[in-house]
PDB file of N, CA and C in Angstrom:
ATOM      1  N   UNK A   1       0.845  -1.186   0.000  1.00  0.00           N
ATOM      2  CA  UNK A   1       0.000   0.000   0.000  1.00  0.00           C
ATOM      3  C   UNK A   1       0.889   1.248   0.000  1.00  0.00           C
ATOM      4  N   UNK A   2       0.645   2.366  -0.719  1.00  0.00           N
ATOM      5  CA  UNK A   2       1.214   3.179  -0.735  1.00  0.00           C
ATOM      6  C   UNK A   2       0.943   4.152  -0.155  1.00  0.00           C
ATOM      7  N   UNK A   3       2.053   5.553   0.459  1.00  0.00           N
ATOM      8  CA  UNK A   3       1.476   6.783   1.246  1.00  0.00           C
ATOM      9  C   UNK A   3       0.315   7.718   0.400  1.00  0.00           C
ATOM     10  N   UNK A   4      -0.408   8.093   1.374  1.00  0.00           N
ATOM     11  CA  UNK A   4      -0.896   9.469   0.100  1.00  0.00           C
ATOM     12  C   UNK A   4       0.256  10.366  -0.029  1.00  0.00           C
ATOM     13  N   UNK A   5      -0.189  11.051  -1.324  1.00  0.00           N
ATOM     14  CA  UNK A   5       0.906  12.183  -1.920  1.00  0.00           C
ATOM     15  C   UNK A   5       1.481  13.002  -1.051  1.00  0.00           C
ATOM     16  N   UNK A   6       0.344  13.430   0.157  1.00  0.00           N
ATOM     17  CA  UNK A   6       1.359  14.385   0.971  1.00  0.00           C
ATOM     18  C   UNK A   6       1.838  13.983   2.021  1.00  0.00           C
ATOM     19  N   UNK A   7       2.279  12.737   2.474  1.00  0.00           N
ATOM     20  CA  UNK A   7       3.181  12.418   3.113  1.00  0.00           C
ATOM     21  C   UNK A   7       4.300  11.326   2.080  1.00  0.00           C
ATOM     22  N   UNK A   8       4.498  11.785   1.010  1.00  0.00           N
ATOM     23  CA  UNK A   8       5.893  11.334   0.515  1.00  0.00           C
ATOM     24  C   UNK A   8       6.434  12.144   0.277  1.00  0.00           C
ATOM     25  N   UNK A   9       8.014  12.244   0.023  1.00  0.00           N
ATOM     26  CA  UNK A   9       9.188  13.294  -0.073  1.00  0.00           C
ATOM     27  C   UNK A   9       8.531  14.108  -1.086  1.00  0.00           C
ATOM     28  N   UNK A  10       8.229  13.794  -2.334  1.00  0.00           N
ATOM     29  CA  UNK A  10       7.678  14.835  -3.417  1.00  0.00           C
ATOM     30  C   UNK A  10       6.739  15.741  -3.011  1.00  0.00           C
ATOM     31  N   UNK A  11       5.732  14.914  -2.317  1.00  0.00           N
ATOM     32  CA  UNK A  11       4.156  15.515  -2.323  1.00  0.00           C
ATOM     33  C   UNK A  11       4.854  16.618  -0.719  1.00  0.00           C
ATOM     34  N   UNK A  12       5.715  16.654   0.044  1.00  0.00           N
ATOM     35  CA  UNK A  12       6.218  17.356   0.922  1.00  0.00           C
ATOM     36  C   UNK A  12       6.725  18.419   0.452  1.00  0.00           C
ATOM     37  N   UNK A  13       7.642  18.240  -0.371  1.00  0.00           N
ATOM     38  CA  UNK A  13       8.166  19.539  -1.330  1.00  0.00           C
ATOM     39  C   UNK A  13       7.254  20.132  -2.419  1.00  0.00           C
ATOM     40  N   UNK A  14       6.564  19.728  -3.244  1.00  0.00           N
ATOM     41  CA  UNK A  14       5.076  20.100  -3.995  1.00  0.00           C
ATOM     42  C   UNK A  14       4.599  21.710  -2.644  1.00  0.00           C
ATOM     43  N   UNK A  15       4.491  20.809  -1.131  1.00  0.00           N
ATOM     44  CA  UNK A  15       3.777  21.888  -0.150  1.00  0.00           C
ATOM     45  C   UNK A  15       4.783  22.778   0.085  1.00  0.00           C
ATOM     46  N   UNK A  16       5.921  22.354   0.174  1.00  0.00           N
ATOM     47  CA  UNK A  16       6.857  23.875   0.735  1.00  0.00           C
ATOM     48  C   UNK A  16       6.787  24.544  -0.279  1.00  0.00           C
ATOM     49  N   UNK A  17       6.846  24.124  -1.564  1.00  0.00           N
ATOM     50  CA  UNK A  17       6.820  25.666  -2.480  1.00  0.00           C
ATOM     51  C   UNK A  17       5.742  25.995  -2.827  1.00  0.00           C
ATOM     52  N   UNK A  18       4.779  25.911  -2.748  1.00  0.00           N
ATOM     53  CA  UNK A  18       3.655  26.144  -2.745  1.00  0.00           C
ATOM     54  C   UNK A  18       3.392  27.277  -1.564  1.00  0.00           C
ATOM     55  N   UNK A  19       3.743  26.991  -0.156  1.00  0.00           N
ATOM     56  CA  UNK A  19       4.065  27.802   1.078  1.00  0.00           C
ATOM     57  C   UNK A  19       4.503  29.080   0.621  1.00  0.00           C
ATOM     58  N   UNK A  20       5.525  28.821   0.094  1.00  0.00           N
ATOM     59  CA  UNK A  20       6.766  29.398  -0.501  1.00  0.00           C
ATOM     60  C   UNK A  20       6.150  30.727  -1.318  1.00  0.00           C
ATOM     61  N   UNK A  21       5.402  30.286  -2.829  1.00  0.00           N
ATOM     62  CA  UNK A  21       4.872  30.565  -3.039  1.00  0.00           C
ATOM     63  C   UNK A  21       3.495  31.587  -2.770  1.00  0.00           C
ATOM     64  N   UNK A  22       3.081  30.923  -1.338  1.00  0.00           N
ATOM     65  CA  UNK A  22       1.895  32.233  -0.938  1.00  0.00           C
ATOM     66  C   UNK A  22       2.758  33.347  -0.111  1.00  0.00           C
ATOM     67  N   UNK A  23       3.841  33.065   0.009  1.00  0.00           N
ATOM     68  CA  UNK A  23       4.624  34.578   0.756  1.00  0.00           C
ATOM     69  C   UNK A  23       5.199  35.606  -0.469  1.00  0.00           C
ATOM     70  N   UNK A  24       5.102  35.082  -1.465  1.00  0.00           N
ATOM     71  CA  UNK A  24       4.554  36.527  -2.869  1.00  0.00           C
ATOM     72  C   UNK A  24       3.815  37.776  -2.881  1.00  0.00           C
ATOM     73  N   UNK A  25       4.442  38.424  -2.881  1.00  0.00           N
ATOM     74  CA  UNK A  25       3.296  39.326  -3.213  1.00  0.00           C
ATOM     75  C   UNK A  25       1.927  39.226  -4.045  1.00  0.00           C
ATOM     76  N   UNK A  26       0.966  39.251  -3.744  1.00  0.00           N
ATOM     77  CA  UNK A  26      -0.042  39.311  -4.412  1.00  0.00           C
ATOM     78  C   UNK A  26      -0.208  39.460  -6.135  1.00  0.00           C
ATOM     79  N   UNK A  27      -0.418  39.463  -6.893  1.00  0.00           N
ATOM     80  CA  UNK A  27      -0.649  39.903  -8.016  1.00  0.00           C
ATOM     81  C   UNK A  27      -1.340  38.782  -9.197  1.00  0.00           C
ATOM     82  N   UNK A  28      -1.789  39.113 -10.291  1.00  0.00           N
ATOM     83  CA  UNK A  28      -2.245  38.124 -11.242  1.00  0.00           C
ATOM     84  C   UNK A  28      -1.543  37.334 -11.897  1.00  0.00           C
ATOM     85  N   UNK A  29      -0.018  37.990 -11.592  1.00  0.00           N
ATOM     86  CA  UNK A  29       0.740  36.766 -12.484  1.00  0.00           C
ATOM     87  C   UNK A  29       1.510  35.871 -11.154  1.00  0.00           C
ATOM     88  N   UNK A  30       1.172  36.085  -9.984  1.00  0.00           N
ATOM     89  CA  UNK A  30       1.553  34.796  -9.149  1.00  0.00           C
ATOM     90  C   UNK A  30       0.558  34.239  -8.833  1.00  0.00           C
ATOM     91  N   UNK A  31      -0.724  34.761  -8.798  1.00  0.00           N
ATOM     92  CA  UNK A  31      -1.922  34.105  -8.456  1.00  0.00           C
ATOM     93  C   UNK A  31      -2.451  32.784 -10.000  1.00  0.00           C
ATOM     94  N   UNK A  32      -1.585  33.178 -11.459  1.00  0.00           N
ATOM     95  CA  UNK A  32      -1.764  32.678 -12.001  1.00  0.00           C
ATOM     96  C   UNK A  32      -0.773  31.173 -12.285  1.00  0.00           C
ATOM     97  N   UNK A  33       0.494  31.749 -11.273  1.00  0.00           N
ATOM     98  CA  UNK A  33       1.425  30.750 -11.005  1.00  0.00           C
ATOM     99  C   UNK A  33       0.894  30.224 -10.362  1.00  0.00           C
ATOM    100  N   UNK A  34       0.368  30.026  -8.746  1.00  0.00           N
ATOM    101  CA  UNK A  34      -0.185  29.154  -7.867  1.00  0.00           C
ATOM    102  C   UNK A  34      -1.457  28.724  -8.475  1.00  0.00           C
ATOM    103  N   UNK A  35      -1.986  28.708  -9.331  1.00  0.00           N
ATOM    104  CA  UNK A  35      -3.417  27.911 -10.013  1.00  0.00           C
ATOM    105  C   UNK A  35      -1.984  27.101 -10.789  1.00  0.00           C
ATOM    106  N   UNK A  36      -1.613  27.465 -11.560  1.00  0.00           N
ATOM    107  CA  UNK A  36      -0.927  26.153 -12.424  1.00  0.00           C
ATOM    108  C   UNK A  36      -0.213  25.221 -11.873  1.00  0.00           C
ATOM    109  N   UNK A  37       0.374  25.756 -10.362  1.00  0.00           N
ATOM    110  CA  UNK A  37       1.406  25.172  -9.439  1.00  0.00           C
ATOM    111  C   UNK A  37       0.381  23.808  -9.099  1.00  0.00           C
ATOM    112  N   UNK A  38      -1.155  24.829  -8.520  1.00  0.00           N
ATOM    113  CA  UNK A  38      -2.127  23.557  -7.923  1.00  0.00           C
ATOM    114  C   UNK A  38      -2.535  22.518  -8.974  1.00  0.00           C
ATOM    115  N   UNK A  39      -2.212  22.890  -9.948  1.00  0.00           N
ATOM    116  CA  UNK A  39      -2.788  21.737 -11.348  1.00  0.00           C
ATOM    117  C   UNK A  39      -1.925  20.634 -11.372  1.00  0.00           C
ATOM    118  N   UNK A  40      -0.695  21.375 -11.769  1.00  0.00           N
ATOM    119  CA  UNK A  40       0.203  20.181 -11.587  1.00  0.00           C
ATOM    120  C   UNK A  40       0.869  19.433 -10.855  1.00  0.00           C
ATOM    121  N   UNK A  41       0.011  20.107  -9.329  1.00  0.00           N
ATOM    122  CA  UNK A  41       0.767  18.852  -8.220  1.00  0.00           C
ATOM    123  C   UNK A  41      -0.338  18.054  -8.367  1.00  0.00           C
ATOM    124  N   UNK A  42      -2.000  18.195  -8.390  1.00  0.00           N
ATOM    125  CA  UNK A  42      -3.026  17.408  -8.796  1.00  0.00           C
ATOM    126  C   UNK A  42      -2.744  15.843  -9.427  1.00  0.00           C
ATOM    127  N   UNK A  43      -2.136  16.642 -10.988  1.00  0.00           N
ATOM    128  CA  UNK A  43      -2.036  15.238 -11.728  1.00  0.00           C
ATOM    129  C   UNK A  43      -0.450  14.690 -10.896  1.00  0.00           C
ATOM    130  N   UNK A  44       0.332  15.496 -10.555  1.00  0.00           N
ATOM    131  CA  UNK A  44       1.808  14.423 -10.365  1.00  0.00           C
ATOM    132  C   UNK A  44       0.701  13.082  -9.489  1.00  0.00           C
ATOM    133  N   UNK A  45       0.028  13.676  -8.341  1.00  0.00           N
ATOM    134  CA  UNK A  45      -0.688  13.092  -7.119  1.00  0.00           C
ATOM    135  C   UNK A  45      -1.851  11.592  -7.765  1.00  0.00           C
ATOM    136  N   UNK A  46      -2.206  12.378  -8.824  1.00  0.00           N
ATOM    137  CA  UNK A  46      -2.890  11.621  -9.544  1.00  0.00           C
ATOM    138  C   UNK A  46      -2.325   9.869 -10.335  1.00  0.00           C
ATOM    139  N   UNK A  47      -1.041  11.087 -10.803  1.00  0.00           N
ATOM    140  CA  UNK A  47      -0.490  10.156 -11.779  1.00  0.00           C
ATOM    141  C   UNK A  47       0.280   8.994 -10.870  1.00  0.00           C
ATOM    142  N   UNK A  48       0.939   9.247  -9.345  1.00  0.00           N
ATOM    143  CA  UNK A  48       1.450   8.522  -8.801  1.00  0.00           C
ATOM    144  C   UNK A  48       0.882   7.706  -7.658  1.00  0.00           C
ATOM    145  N   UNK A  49      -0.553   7.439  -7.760  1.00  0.00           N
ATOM    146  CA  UNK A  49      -1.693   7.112  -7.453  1.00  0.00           C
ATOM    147  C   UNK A  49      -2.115   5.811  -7.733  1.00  0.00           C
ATOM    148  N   UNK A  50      -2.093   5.186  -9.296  1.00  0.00           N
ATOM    149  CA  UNK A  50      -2.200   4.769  -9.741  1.00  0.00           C
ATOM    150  C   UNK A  50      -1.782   4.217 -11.220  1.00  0.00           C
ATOM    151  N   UNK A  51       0.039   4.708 -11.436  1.00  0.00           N
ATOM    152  CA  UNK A  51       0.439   4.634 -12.450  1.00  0.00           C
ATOM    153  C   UNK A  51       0.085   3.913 -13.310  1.00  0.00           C
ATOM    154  N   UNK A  52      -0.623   2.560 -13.539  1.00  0.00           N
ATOM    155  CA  UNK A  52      -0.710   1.805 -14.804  1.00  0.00           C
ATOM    156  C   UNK A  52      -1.957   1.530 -15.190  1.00  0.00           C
ATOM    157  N   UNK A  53      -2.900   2.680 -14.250  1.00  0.00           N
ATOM    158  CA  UNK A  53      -4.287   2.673 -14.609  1.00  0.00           C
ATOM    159  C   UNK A  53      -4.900   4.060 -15.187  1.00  0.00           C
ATOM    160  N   UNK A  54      -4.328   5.052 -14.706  1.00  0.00           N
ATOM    161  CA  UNK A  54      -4.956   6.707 -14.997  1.00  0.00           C
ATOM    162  C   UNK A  54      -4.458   7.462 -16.030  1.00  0.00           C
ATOM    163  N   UNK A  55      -4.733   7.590 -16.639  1.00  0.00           N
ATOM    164  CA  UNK A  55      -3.796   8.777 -17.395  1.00  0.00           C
ATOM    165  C   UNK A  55      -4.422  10.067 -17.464  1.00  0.00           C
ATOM    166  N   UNK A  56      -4.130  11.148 -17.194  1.00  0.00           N
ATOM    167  CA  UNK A  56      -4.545  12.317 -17.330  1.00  0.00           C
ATOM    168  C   UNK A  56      -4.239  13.219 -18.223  1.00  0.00           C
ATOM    169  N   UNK A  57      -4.945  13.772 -19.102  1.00  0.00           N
ATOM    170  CA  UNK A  57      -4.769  14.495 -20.301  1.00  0.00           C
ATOM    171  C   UNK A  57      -4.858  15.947 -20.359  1.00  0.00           C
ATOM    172  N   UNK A  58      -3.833  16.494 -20.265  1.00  0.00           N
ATOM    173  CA  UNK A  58      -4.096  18.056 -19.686  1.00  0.00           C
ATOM    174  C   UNK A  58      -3.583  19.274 -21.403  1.00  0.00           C
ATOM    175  N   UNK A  59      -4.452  20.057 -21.671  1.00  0.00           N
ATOM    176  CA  UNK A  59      -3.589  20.695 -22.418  1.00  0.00           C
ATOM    177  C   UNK A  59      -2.763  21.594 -22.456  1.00  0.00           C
ATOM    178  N   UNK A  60      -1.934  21.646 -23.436  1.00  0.00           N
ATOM    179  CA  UNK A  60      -0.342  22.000 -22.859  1.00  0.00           C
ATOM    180  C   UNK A  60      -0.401  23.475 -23.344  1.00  0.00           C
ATOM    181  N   UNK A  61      -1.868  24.001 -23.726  1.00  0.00           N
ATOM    182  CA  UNK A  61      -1.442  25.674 -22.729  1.00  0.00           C
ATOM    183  C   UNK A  61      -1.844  25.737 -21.822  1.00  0.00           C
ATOM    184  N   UNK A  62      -1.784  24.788 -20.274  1.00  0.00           N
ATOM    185  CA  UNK A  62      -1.781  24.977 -19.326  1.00  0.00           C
ATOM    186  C   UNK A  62      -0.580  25.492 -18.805  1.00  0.00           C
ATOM    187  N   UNK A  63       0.553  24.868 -19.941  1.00  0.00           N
ATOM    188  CA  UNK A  63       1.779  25.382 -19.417  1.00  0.00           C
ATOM    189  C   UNK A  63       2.609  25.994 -19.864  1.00  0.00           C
ATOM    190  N   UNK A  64       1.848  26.897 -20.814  1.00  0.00           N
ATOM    191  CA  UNK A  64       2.769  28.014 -21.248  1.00  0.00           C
ATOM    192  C   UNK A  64       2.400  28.571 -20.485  1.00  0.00           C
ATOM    193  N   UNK A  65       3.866  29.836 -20.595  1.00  0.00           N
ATOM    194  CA  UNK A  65       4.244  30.936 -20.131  1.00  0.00           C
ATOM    195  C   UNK A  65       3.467  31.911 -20.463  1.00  0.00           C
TER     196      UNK A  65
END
């Protein structure tokens, strides 16, 4: 059986910068960083969940700049 995401080393560091992250100053382009930050710890959480069953299909201007 495996941990949930936030008690393994990744899903621990995923939260410190994320932390990290809300001590930013405010604005739309970090508020638009921490929505993409929360997306893609989602699927890592997702994806390492159930590797040989889930796949998650995200499109990739989620992650442009």
């Amino acid at each position: 059986m495996s941990l949930p995401f936030q008690e393994t080393a990744l899903g621990r560091e995923f939260d410190a910068f994320a932390n990290e992250l809300a001590l930013l100053p405010s604005s739309p382009d970090v508020t638009a960083l921490e929505l993409r930050f929360a997306l893609l710890r989602e699927a890592v959480a997702v994806r390492l969940a159930e590797p040989g069953r889930f796949t998650l299909n995200l499109p990739a201007s989620l992650f442009d700049a």
